[in-house]
Protein backbone atom coordinates (compact mmCIF):
# COMPACT_ATOMS: atom_id res chain seq x y z
CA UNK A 1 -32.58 -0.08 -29.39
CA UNK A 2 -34.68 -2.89 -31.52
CA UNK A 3 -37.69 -3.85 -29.67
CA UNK A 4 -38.82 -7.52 -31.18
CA UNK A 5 -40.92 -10.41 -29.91
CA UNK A 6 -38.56 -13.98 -28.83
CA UNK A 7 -40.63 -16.98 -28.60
CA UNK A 8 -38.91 -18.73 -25.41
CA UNK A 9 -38.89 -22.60 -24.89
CA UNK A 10 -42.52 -22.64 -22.98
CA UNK A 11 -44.00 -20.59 -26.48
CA UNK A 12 -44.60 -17.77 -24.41
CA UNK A 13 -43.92 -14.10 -26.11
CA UNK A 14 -41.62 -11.59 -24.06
CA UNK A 15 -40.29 -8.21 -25.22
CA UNK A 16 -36.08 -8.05 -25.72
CA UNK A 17 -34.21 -5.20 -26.17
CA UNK A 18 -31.23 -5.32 -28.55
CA UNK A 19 -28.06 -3.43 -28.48
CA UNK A 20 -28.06 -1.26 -31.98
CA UNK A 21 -24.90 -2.60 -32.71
CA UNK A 22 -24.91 -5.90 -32.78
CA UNK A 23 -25.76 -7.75 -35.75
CA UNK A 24 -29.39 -9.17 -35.90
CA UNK A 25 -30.28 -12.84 -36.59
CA UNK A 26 -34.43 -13.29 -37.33
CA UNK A 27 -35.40 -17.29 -36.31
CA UNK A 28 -39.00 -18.29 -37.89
CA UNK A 29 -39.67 -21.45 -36.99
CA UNK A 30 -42.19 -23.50 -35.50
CA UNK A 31 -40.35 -26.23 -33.98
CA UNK A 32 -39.23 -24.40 -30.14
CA UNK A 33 -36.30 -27.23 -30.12
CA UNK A 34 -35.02 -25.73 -33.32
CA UNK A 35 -35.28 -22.08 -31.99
CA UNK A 36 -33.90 -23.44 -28.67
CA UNK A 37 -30.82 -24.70 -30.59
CA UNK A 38 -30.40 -22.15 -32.81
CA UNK A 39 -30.65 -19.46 -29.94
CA UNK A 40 -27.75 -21.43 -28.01
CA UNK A 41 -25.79 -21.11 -31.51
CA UNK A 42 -26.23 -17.58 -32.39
CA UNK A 43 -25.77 -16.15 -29.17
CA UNK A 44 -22.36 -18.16 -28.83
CA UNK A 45 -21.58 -16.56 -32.22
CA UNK A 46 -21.87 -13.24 -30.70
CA UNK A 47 -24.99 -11.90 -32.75
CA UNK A 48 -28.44 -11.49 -31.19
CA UNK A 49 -31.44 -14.00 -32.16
CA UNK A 50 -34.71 -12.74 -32.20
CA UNK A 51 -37.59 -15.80 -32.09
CA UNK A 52 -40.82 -16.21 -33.77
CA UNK A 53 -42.78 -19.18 -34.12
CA UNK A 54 -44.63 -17.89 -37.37
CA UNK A 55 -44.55 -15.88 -40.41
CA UNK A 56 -47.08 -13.29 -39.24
CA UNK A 57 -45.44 -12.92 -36.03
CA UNK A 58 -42.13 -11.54 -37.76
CA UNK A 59 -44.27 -9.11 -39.55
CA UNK A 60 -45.04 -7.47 -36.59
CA UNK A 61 -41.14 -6.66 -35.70
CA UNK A 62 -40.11 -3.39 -37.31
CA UNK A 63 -37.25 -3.30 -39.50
CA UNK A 64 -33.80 -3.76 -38.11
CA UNK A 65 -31.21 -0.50 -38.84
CA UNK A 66 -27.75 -2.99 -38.26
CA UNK A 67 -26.50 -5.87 -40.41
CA UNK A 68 -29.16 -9.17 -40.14
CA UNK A 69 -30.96 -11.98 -41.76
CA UNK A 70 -32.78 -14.75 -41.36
CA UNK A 71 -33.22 -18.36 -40.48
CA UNK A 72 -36.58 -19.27 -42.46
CA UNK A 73 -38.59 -22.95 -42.24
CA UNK A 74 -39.91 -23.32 -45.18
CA UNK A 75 -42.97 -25.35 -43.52
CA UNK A 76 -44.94 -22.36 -41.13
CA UNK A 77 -48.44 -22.43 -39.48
CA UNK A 78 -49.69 -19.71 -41.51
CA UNK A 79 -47.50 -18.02 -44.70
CA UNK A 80 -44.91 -20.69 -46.11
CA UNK A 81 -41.40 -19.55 -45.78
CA UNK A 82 -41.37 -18.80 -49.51
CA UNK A 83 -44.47 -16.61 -49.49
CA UNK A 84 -42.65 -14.94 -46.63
CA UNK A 85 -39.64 -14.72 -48.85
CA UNK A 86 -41.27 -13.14 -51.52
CA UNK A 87 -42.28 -10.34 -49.31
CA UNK A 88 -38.78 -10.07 -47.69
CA UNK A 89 -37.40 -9.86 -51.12
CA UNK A 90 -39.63 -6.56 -51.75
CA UNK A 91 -39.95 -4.89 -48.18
CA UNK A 92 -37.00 -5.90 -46.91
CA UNK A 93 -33.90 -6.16 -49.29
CA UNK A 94 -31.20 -6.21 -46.28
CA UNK A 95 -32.71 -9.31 -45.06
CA UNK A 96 -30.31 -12.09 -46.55
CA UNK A 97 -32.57 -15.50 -46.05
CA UNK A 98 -31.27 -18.83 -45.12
CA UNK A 99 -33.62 -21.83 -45.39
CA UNK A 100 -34.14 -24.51 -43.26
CA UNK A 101 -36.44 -27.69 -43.49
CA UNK A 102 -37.31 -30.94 -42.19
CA UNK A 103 -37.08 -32.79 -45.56
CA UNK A 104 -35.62 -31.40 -49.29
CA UNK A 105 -36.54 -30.95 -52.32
CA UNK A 106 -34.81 -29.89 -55.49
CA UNK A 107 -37.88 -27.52 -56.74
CA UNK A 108 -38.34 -25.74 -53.75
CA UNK A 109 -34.35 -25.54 -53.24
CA UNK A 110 -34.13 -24.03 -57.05
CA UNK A 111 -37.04 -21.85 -56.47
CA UNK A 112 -35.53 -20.54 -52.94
CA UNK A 113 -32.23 -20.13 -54.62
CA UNK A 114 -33.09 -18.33 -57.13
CA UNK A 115 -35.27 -15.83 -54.92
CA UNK A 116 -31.89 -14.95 -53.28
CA UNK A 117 -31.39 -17.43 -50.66
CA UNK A 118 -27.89 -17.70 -49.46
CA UNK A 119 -28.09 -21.62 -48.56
CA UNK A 120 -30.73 -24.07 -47.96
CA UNK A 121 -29.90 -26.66 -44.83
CA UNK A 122 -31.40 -29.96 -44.03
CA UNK A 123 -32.41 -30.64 -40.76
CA UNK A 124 -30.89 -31.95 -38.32
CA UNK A 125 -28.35 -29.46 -39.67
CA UNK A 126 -25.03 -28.95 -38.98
CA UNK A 127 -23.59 -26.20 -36.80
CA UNK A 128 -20.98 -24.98 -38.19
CA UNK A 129 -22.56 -25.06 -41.95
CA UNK A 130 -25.31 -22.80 -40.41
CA UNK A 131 -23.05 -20.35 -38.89
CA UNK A 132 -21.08 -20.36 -42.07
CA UNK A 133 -24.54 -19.69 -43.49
CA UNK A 134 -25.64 -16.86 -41.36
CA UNK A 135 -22.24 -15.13 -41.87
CA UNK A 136 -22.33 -14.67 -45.33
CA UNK A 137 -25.88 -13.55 -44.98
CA UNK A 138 -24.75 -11.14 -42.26
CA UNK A 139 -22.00 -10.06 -44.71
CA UNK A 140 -24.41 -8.65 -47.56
CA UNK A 141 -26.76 -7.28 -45.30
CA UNK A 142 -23.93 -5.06 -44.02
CA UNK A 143 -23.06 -4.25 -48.23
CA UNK A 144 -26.99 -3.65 -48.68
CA UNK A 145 -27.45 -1.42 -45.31
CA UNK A 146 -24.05 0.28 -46.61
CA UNK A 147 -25.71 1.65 -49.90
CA UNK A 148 -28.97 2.45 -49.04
CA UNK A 149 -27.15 5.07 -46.59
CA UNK A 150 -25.52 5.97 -49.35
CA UNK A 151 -28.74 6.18 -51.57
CA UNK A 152 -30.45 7.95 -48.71
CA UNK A 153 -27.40 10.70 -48.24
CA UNK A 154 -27.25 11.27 -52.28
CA UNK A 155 -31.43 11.84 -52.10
CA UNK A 156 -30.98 14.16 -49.46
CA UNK A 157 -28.58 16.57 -51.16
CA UNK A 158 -29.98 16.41 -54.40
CA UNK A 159 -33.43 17.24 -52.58
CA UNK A 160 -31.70 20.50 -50.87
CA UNK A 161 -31.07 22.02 -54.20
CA UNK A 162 -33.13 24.74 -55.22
CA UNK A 163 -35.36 24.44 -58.25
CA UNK A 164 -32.93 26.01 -60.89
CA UNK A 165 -29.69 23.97 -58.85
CA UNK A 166 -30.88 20.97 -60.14
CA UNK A 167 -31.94 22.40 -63.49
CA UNK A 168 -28.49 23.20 -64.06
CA UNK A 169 -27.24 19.65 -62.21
CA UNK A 170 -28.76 17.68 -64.89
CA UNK A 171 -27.83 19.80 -67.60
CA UNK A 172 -23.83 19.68 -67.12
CA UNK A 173 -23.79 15.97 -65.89
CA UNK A 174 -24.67 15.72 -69.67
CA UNK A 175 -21.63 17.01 -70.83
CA UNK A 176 -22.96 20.59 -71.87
CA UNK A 177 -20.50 23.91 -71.24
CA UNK A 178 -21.63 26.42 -69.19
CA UNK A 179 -22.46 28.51 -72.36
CA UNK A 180 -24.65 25.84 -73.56
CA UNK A 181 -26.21 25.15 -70.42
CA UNK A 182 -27.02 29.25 -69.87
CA UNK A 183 -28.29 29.11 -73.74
CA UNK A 184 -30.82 26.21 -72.70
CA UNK A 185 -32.07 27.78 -69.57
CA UNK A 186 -31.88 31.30 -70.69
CA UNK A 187 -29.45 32.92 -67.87
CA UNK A 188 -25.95 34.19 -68.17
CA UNK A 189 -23.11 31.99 -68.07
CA UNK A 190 -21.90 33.13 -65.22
CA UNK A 191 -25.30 32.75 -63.27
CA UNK A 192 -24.67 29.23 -64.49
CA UNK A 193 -21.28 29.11 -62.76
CA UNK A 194 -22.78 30.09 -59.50
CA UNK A 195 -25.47 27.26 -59.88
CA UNK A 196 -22.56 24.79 -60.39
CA UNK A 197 -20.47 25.97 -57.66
CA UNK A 198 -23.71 25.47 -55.00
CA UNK A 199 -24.38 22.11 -56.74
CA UNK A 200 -20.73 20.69 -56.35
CA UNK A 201 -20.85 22.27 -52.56
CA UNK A 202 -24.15 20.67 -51.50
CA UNK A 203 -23.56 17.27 -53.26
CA UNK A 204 -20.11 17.49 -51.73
CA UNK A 205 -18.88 16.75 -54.88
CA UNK A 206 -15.21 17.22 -54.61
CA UNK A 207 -14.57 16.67 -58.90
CA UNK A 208 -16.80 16.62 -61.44
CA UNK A 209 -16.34 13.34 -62.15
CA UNK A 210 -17.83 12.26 -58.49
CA UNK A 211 -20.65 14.49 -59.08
CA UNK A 212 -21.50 12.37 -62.65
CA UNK A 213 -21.13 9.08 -60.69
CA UNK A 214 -23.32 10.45 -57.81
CA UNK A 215 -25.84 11.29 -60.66
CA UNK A 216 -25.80 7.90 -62.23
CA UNK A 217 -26.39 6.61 -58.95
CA UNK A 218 -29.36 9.04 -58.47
CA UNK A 219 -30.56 7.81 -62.15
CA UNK A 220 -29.72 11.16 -63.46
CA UNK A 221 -28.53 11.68 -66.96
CA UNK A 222 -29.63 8.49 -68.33
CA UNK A 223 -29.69 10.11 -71.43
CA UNK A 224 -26.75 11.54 -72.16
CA UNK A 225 -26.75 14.72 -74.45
CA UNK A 226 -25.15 13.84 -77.69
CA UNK A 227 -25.58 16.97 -79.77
C-alpha cells in the first residue's frame, strides 16, 4: 500500500491508502477548486489522485512503486513548480510532469518542455486534453518503472558473482577466447570454462549474445578489446 497526504476541499490533511496497483496521479496545486476538479476527473478515469496544496508537502510522500505522474502549477506557495521539476527530474525519473497554470508564457512553456514535461495546459483547461495528458505521462512512467526493474535485476546478478566470476565476465564480453582470457588471469582454460558456465547461469544468460547486451546495459565492456 502507498500511504500519501490528500488535501480535501476544507484544506485539511488526511492519510489515504492506495491500492499498489493502480496507477498513481500526484496533484500540486494550490487552488482546492482545481484539486477538487481534478480529483472528480482522475478518479472517473480509474487512477488514484493523491492532493497536495504545495511543493514541500509532496516531498514528504515517499516514492510511488506503480506507474504515476504529476499534475504541477507552476505558481506554488513555497518552491515554483519548475524548481520542483528540477528535483523530480533527478530524484524521481518515473515521475512524467504535466503543467498547469493560470496564465502562459512561451519561456516558461520552452523551459518546462524542455525539462521533460509531457504538456503544458492553460487554465480553465480542458478535460479531456488533461486526461489525454496524464495518459501519456502514465504511459512512460510504466516504460521507466519497467527498466529500472530491469536495471535493478541485472545489478543484482552481476553483484552475486564471485570476485574472479566477474573477472572473467568482463574479460569474454570483450571478445577474448577462453585461452586468452586464462592467459590474462593466469588460470587454466578450463578453470575459465567453469567461470563462464556460473556467469551465463547466474546472469541467466541463455546465449552469449544476451549476456553482451546485459553487459552493455550494466556499462560493462565499454571498451572493447581490439588486440
Amino acid at each position: 500500500m502507498i500511504t500519501g497526504l490528500s488535501t480535501s476541499t476544507g484544506g485539511s490533511q488526511s492519510l489515504v491508502s492506495v491500492p499498489t496497483e493502480t496507477p498513481v496521479v500526484f496533484v500540486v496545486d494550490d487552488d482546492v477548486s482545481v484539486r477538487d476538479s481534478l480529483e472528480l476527473l482522475i478518479r472517473s478515469a480509474g487512477w488514484e489522485p493523491l492532493l497536495f496544496d504545495s511543493a514541500r508537502q509532496f516531498l514528504s510522500q515517499p516514492r510511488a512503486c506503480v506507474p504515476n505522474c504529476m499534475v504541477l502549477d507552476v505558481n506554488l506557495p513555497d518552491l515554483s513548480g519548475l524548481d520542483l521539476q528540477k528535483m523530480i527530474c533527478v530524484e524521481r525519473t518515473e515521475m512524467p510532469i504535466v503543467f498547469v497554470t493560470g496564465y502562459g508564457d512561451v519561456p516558461m512553456t520552452v523551459k518546462a518542455m524542455k525539462a521533460g514535461a509531457i504538456e503544458f495546459l492553460t487554465k480553465p483547461f480542458d478535460d479531456q486534453s488533461m486526461l489525454k495528458a496524464i495518459e501519456q505521462a502514465l504511459a512512460r512512467s510504466t516504460v521507466a518503472l519497467a527498466l529500472d526493474a530491469e536495471m535493478r535485476m541485472l545489478i543484482n546478478r552481476h553483484a552475486s558473482l564471485s570476485r574472479r566470476e566477474q573477472e572473467v565476465m568482463a574479460l569474454v564480453i570483450t571478445g577474448l577466447m577462453n585461452k586468452q582470457v586464462a592467459y590474462e588471469l593466469g588460470i587454466s582454460e578450463v578453470t575459465v570454462k567453469a567461470h563462464r558456465g556460473k556467469v551465463m547461469e547466474k546472469m541467466q544468460a541463455r546465449s552469449f549474445a544476451e549476456l553482451i547486451n546485459m553487459a552493455s546495459k550494466l556499462g560493462l565492456g565499454d571498451q572493447p578489446n581490439t588486440g
